[in-house]
Protein backbone atom coordinates (compact mmCIF):
# COMPACT_ATOMS: atom_id res chain seq x y z
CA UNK A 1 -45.56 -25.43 7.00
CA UNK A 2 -49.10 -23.48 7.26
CA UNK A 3 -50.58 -25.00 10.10
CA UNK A 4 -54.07 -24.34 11.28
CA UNK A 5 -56.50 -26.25 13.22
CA UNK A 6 -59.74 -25.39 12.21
CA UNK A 7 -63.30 -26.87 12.87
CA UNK A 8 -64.20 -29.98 11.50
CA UNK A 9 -67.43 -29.88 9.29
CA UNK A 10 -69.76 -32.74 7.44
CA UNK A 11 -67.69 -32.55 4.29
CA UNK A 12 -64.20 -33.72 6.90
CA UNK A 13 -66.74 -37.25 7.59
CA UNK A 14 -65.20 -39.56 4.84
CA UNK A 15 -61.28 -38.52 5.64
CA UNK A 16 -61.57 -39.22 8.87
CA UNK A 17 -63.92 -42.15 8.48
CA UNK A 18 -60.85 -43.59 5.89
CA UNK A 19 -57.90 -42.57 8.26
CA UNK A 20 -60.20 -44.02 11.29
CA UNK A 21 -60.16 -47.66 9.44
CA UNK A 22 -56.86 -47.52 8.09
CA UNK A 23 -54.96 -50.94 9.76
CA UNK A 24 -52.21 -49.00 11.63
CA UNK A 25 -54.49 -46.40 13.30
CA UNK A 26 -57.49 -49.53 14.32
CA UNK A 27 -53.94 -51.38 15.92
CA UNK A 28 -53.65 -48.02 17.71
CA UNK A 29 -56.73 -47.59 18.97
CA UNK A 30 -59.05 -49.13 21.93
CA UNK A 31 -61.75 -50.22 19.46
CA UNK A 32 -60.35 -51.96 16.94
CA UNK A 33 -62.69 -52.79 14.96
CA UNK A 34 -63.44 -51.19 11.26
CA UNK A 35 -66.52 -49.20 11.39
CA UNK A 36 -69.11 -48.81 8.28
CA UNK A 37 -69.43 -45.71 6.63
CA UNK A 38 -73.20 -45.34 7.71
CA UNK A 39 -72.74 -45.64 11.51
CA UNK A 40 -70.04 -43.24 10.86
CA UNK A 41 -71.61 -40.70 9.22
CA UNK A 42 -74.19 -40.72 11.88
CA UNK A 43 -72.23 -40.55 14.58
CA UNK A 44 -70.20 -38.05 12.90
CA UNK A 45 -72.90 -35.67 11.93
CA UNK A 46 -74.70 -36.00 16.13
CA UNK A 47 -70.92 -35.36 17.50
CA UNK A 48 -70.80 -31.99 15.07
CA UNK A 49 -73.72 -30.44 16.48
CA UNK A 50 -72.86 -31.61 21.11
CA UNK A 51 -72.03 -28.90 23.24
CA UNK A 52 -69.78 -31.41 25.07
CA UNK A 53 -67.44 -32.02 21.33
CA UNK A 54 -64.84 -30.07 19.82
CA UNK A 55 -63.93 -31.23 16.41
CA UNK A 56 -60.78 -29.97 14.53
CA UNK A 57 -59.07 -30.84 11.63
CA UNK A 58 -55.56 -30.23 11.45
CA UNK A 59 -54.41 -28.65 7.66
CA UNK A 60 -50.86 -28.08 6.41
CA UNK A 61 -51.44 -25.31 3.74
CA UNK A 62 -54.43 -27.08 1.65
CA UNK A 63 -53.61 -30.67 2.91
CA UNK A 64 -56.05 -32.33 5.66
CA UNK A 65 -53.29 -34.02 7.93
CA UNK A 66 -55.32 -34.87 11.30
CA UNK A 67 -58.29 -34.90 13.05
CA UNK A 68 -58.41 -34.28 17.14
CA UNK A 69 -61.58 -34.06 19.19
CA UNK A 70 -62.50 -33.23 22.50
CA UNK A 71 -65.07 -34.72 24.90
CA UNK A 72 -65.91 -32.16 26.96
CA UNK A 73 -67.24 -33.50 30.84
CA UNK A 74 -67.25 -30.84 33.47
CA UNK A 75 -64.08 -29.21 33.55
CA UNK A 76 -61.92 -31.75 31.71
CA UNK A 77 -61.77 -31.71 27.86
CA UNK A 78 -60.70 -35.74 27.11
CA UNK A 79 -58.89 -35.71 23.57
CA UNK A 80 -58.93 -38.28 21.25
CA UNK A 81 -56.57 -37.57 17.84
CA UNK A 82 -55.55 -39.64 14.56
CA UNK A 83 -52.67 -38.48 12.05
CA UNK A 84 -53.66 -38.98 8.21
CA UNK A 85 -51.90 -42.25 7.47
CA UNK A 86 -49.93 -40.16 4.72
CA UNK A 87 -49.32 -37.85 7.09
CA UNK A 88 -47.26 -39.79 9.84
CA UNK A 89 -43.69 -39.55 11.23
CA UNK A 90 -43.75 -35.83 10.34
CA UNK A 91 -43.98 -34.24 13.62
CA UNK A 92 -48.16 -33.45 13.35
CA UNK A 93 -49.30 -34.96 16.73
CA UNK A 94 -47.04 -33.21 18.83
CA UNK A 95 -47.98 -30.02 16.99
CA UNK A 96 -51.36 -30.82 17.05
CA UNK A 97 -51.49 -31.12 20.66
CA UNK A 98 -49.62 -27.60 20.51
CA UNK A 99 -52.24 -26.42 18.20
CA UNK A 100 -54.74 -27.47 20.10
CA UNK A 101 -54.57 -25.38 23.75
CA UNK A 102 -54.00 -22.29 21.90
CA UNK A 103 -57.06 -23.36 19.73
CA UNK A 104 -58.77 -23.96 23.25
CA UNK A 105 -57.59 -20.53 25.04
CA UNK A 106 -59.33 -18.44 21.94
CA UNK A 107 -62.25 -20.32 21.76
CA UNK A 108 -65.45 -19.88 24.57
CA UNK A 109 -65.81 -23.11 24.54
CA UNK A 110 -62.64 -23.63 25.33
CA UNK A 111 -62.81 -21.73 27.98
CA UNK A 112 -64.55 -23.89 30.08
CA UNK A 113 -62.23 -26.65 30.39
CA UNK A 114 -58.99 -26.31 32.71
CA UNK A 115 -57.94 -29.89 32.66
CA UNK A 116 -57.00 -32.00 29.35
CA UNK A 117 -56.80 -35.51 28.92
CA UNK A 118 -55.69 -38.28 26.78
CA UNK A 119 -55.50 -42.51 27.29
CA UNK A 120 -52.86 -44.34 25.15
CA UNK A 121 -52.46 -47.75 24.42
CA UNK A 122 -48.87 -48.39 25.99
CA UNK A 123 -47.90 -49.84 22.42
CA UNK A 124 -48.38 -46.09 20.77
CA UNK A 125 -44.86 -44.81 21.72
CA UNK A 126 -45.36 -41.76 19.07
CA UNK A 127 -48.69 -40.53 20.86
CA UNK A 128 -46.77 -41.23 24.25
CA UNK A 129 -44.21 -39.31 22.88
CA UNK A 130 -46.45 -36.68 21.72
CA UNK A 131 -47.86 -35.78 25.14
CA UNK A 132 -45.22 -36.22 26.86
CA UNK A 133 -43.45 -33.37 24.86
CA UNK A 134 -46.08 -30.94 25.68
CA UNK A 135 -45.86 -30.77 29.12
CA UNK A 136 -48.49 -33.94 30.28
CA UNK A 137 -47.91 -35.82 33.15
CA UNK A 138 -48.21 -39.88 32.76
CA UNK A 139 -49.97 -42.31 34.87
CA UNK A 140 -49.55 -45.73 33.90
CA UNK A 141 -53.13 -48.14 33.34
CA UNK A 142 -53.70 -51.55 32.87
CA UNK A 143 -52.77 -51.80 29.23
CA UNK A 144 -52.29 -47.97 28.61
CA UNK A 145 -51.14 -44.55 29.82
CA UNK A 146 -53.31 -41.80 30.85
CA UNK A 147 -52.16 -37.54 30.15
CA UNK A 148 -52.91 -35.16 31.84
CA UNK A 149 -52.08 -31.25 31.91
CA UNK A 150 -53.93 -28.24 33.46
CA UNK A 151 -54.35 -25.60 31.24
């Protein structure tokens, strides 16, 4: 495996628009409803060009297999991820996760955030599973499970 994180750009919109409404990853989410491709692109194309966002997309050699983004506020970088539904049970979010802080640690943006986050919906055992395995501490929620780690 050849994998690389690197930054998402406009021509990533439609994958992760399509993995973003694929049934399994809407069940897995907090907003779970399907989104249309026009709001999407939109949002997409405002999020690419924030201070405050990181976009990646994860690649195995030539293959798109992910898509992780960070909401930068203050200090904290929150991080929101999907895995390509083709893509799943393979091991990519806990290596995305991986990915990401050393992604973080050589970027300057990156530099300006010491604390990462992530909420799960206390259904998502593999994303649970994923954080967990790189070192986040749990809290439990309401109907989820918040990560965090220092970096």
């Amino acid at each position: 495996m050849a994998l690389f994180l690197r930054n998402a750009t406009i021509e990533d919109a439609r994958d992760v628009f399509n993995w973003r409404n694929d049934p399994v990853t809407r069940e897995n989410s907090f907003n779970k409803d399907e989104i249309n491709l026009e709001s999407h692109m939109l949002w997409f194309g405002k999020r690419l060009g924030r201070e405050d966002t990181l976009m990646y997309i994860l690649t195995d050699g030539t293959e798109k297999v992910g898509n992780i983004r960070i909401d930068i506020g203050g200090r904290t970088g929150e991080i929101s991820y999907m895995i390509a539904p083709q893509a799943r049970g393979k091991g990519y979010g806990k290596k995305m996760l991986a990915l990401l802080e050393k992604t973080l640690s050589e970027s300057e943006a990156g530099k300006r955030i010491n604390k990462l986050t992530g909420s799960v919906l206390k259904n998502n055992k593999a994303s649970c599973r994923c954080f967990l395995s790189n070192g986040y501490t749990q809290t439990e929620e309401e109907d989820s499970y918040c990560f965090t780690k220092e970096i």
